[in-house]
N, C-alpha and C. Protein backbone atom coordinates (compact mmCIF):
# COMPACT_ATOMS: atom_id res chain seq x y z
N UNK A 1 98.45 101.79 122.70
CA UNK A 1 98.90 100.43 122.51
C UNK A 1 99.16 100.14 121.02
N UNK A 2 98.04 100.66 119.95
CA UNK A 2 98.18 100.28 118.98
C UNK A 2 99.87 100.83 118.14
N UNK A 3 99.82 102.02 118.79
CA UNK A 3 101.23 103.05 118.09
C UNK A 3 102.21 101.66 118.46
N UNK A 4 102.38 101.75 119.76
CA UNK A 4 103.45 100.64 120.17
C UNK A 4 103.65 99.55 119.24
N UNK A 5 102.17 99.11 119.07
CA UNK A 5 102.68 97.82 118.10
C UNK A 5 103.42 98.62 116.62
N UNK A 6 102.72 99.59 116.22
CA UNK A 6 102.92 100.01 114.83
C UNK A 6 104.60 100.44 115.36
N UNK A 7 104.96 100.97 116.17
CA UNK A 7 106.87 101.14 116.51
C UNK A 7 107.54 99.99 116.23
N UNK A 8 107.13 99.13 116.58
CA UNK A 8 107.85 97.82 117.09
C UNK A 8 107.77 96.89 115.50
N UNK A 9 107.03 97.29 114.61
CA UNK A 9 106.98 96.59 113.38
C UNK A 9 108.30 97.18 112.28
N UNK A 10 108.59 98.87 112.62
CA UNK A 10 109.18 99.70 112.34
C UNK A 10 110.54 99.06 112.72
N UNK A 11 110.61 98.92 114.20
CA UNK A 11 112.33 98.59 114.51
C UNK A 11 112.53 97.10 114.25
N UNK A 12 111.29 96.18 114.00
CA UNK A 12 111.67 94.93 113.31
C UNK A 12 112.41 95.12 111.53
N UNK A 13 112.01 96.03 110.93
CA UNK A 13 112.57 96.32 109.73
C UNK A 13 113.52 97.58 109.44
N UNK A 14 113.83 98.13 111.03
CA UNK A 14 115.25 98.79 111.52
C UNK A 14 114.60 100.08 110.06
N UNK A 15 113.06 100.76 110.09
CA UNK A 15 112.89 101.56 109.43
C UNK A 15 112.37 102.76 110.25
N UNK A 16 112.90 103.63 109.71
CA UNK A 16 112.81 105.50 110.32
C UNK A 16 112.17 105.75 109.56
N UNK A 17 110.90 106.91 110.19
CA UNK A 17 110.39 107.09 109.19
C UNK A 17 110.83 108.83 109.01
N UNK A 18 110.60 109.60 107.27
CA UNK A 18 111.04 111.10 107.49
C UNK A 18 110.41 111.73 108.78
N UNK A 19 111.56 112.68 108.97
CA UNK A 19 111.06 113.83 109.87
C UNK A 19 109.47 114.83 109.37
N UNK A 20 109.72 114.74 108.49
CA UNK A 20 108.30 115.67 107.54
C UNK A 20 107.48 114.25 107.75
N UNK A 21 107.24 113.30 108.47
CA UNK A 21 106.34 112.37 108.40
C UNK A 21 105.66 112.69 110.08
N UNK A 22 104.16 112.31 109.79
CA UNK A 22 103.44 112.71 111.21
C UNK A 22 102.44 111.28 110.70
N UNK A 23 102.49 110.89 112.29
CA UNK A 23 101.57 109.56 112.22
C UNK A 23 100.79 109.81 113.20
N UNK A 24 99.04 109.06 113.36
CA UNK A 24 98.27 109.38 114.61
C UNK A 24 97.18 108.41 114.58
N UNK A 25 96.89 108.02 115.75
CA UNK A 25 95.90 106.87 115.94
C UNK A 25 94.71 107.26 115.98
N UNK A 26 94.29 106.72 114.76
CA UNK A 26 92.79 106.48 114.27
C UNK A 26 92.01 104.92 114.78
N UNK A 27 89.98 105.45 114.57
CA UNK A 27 89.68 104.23 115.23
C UNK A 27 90.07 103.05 114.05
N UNK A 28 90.86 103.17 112.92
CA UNK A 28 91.09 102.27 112.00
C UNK A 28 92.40 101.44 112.13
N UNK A 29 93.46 102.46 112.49
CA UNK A 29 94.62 101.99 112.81
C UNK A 29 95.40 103.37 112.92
N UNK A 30 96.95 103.06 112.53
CA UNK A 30 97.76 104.37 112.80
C UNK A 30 97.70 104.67 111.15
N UNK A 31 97.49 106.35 110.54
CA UNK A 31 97.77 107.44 109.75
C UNK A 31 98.85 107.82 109.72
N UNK A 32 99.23 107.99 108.24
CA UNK A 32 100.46 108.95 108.14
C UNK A 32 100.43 109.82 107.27
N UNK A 33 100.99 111.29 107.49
CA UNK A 33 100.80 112.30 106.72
C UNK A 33 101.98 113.29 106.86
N UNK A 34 102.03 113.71 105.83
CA UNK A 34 103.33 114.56 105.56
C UNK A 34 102.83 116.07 106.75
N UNK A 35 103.58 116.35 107.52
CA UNK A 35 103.36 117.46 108.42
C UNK A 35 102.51 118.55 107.83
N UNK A 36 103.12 119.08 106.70
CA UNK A 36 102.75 119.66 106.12
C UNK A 36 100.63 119.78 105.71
N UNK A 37 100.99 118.58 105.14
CA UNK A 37 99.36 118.34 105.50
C UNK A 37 98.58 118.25 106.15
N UNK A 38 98.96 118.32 107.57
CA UNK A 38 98.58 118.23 108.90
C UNK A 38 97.75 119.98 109.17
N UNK A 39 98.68 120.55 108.75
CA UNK A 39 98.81 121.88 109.31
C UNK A 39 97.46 122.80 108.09
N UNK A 40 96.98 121.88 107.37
CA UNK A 40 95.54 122.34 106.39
C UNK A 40 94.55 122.20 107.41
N UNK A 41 93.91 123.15 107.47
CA UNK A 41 92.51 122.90 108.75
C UNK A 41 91.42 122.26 107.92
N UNK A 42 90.85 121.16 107.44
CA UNK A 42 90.13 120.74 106.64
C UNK A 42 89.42 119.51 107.64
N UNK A 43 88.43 119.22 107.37
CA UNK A 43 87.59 118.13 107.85
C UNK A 43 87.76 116.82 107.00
N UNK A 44 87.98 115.40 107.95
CA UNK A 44 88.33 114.40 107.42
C UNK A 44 89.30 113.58 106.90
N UNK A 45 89.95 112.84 106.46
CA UNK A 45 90.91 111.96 106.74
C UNK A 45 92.00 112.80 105.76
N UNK A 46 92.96 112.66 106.62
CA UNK A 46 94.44 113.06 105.76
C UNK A 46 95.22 111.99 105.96
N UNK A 47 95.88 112.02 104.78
CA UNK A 47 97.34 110.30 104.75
C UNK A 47 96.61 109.64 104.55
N UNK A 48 97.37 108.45 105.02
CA UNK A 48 96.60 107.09 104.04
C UNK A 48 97.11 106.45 105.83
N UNK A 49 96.37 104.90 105.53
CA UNK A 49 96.26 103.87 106.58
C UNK A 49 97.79 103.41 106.37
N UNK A 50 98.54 103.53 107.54
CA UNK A 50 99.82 102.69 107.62
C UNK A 50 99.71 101.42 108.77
N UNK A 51 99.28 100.93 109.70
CA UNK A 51 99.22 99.80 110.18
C UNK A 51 97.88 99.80 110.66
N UNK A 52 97.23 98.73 110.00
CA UNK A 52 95.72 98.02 110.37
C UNK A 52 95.87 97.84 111.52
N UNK A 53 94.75 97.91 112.19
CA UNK A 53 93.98 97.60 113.91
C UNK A 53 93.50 95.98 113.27
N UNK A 54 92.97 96.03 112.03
CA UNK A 54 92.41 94.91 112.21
C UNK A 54 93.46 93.30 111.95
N UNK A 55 94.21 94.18 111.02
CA UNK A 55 95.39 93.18 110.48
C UNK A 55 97.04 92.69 111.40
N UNK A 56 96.89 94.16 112.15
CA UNK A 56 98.08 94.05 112.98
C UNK A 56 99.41 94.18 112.27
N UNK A 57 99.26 94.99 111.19
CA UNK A 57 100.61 94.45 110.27
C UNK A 57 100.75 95.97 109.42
N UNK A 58 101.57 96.17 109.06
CA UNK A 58 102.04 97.31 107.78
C UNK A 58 101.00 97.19 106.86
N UNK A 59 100.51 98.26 106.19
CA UNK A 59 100.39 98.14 104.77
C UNK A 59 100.45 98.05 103.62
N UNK A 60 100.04 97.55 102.49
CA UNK A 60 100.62 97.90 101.34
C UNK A 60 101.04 99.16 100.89
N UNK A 61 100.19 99.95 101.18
CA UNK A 61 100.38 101.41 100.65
C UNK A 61 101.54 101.94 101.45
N UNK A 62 101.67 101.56 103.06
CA UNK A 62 103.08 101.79 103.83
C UNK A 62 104.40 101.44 102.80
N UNK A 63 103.99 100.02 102.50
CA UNK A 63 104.98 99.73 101.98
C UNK A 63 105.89 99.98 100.77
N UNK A 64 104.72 100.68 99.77
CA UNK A 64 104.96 101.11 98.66
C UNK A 64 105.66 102.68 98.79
N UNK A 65 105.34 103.09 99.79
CA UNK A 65 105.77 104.40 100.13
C UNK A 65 107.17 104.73 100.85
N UNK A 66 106.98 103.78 101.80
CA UNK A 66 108.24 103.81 102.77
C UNK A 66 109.31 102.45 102.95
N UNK A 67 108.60 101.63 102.21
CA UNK A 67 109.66 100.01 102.68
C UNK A 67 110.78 99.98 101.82
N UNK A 68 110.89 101.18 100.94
CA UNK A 68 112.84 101.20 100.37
C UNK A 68 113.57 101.82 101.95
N UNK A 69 112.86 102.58 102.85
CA UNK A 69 113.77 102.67 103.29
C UNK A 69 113.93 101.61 104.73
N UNK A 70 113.57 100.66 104.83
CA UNK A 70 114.40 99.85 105.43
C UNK A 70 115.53 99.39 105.77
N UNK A 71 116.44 99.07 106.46
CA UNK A 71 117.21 98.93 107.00
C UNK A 71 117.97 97.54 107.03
N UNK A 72 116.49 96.61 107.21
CA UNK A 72 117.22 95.02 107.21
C UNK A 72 115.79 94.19 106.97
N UNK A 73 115.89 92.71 106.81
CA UNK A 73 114.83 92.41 106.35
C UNK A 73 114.14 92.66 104.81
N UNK A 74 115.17 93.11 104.01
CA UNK A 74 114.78 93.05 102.00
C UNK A 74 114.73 91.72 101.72
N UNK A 75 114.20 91.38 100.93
CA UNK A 75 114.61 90.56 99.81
C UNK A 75 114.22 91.12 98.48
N UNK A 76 115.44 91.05 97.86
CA UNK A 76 114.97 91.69 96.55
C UNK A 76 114.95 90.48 95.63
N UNK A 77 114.48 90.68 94.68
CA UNK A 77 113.73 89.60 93.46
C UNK A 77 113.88 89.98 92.41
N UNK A 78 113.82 88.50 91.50
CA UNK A 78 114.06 88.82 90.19
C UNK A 78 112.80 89.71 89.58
N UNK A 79 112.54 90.02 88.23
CA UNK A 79 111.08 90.38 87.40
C UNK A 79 110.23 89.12 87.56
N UNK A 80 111.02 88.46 87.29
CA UNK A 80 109.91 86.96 86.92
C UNK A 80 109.01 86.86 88.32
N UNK A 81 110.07 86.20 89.45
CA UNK A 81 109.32 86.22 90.75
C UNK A 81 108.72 87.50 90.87
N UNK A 82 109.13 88.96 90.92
CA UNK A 82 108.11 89.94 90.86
C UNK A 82 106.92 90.28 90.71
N UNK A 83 106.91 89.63 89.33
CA UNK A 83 105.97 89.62 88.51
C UNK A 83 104.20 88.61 89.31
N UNK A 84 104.86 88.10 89.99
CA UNK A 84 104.40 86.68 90.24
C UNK A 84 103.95 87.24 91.74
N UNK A 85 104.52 87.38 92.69
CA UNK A 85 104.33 88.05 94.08
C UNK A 85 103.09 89.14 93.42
N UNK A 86 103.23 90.16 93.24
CA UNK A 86 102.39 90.80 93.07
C UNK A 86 101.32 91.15 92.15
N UNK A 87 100.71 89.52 91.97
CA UNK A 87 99.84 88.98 91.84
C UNK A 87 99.26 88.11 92.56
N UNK A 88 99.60 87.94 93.82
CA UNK A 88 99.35 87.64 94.67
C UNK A 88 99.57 85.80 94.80
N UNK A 89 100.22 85.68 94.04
CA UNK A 89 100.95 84.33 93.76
C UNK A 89 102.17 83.56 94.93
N UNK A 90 101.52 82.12 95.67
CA UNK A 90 102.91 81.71 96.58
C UNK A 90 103.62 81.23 95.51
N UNK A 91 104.95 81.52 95.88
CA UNK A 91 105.97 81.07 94.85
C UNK A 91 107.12 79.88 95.81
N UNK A 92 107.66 79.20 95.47
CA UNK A 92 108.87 78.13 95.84
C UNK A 92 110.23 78.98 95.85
N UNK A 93 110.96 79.09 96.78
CA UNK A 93 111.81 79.72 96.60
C UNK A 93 113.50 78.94 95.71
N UNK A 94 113.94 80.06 94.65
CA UNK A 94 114.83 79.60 93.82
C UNK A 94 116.01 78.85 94.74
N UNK A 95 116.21 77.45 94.00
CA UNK A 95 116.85 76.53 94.75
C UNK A 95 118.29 77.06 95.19
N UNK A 96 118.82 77.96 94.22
CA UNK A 96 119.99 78.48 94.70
C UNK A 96 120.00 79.64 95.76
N UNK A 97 119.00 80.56 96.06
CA UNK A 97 118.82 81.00 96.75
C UNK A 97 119.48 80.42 98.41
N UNK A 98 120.33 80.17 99.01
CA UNK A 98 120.72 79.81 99.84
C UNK A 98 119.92 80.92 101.36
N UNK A 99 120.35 81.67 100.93
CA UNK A 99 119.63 82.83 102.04
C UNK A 99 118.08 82.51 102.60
N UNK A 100 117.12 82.86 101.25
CA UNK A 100 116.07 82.54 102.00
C UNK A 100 115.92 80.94 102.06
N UNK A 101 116.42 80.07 102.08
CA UNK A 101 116.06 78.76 102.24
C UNK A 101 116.04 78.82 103.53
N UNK A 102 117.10 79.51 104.33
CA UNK A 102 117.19 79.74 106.03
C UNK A 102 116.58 80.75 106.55
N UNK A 103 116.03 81.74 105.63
CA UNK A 103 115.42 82.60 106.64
C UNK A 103 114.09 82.68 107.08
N UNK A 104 113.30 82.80 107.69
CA UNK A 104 111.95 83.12 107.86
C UNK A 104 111.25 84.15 108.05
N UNK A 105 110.16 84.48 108.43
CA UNK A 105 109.51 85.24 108.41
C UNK A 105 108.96 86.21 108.12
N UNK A 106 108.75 87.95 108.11
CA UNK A 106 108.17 88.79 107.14
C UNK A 106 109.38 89.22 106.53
N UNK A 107 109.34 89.93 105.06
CA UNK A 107 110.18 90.77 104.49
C UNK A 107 109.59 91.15 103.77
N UNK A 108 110.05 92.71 103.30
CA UNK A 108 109.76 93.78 102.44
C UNK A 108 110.61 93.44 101.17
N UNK A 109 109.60 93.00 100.03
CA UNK A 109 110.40 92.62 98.53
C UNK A 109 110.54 93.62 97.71
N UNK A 110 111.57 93.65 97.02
CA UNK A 110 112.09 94.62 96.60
C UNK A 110 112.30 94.27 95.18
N UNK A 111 112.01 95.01 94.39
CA UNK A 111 112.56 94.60 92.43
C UNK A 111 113.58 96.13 92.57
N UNK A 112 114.65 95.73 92.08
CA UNK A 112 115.22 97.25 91.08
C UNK A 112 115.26 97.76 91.90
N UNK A 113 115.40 97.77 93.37
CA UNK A 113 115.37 98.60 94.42
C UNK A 113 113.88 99.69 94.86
N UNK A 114 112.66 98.79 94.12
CA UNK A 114 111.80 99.38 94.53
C UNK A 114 111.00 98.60 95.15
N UNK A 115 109.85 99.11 96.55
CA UNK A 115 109.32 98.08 97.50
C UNK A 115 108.26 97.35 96.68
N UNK A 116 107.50 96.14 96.43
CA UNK A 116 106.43 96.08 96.17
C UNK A 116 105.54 95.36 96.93
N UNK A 117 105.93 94.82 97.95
CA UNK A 117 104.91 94.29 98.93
C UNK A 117 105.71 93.56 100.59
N UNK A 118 104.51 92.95 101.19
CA UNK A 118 105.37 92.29 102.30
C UNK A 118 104.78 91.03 102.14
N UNK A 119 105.92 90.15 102.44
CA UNK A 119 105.72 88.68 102.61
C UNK A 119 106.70 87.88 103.07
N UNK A 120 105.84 87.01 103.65
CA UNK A 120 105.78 85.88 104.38
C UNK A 120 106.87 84.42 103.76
N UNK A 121 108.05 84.15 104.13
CA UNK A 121 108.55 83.45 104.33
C UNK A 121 108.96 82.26 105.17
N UNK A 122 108.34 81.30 104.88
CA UNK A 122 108.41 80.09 105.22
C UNK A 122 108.85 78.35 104.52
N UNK A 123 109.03 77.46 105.31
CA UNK A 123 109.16 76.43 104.59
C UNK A 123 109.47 76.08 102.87
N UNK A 124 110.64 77.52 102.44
CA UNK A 124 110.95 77.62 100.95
C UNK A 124 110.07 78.04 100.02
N UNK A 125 109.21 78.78 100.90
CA UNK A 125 107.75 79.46 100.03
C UNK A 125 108.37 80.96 100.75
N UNK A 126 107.78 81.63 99.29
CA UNK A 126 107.36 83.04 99.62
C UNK A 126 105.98 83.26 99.08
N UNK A 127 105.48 83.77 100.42
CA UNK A 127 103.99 84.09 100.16
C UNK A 127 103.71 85.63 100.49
N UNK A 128 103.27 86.63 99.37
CA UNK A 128 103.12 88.00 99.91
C UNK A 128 101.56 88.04 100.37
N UNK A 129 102.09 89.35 101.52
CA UNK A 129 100.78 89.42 101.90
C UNK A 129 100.50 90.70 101.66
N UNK A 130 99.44 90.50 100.05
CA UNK A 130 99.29 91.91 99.65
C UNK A 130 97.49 91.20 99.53
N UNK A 131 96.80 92.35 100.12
CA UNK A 131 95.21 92.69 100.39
C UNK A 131 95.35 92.15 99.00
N UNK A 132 93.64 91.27 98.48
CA UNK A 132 92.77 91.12 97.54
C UNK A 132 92.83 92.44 96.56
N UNK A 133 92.33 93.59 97.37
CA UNK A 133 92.30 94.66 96.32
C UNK A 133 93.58 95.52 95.63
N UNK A 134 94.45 94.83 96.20
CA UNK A 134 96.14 95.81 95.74
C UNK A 134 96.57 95.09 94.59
N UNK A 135 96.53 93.38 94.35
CA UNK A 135 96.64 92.56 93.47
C UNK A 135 96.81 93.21 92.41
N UNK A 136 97.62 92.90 91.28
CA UNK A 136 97.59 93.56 90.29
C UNK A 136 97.29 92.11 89.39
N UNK A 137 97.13 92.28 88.52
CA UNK A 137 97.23 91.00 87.09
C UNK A 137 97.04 91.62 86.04
């Protein structure tokens, strides 16, 4: 069940992930690991956490890894707002911004064409939802 949800977050952001990518359900959530690493006979966790059981949602570290390659659902940002999101800061969205004034819901933000978090769009706010401990300042 949990994979399902973790698919279905994937084709909401129309993202593939590499072929050299291997994912597997842990009691934490779904893992991802380069095949390659798979194939080390070693005891204990390989990859990193890509969608929380507890959160129901992508991760940061997913995102930092894999959310350039998305498909649909970017918003990319200035430095300033950048700067500001990932610090875990809600921001007002820029009045000229016409786009997100209408759009809602999650997106993968992007500076310079690189991912730095996911967030939450609503009511002319962007709010990222990056964990307490990813925060930078």
């Amino acid at each position: 069940m949990l994979v399902e949800k973790f698919k279905e977050r994937l084709a909401y952001f129309s993202l593939t992930l590499p072929k050299s990518v291997f994912f597997e359900e842990k009691k934490e959530g779904i893992r991802v690991a380069s095949k390659k690493l798979m194939e080390v006979k070693i005891k204990g966790m390989r990859g990193f956490l890509a969608f929380s059981k507890q959160t129901q949602e992508l991760t940061n570290s997913f995102i930092l890894c894999f959310g350039a390659l998305a498909k649909k659902r970017k918003l990319r940002v200035s430095k300033e707002l950048a700067l500001k999101l990932i610090k875990g800061e809600e921001v007002l969205v820029e009045k000229n911004d016409e786009r997100v004034k209408k759009e809602s819901g999650r997106f993968i933000v992007l500076f310079d064409s690189f991912p730095l978090c996911l967030a939450e769009i609503r009511d002319g706010r962007i709010k990222p939802l990056v964990s307490k401990g990813f925060k930078r300042g």
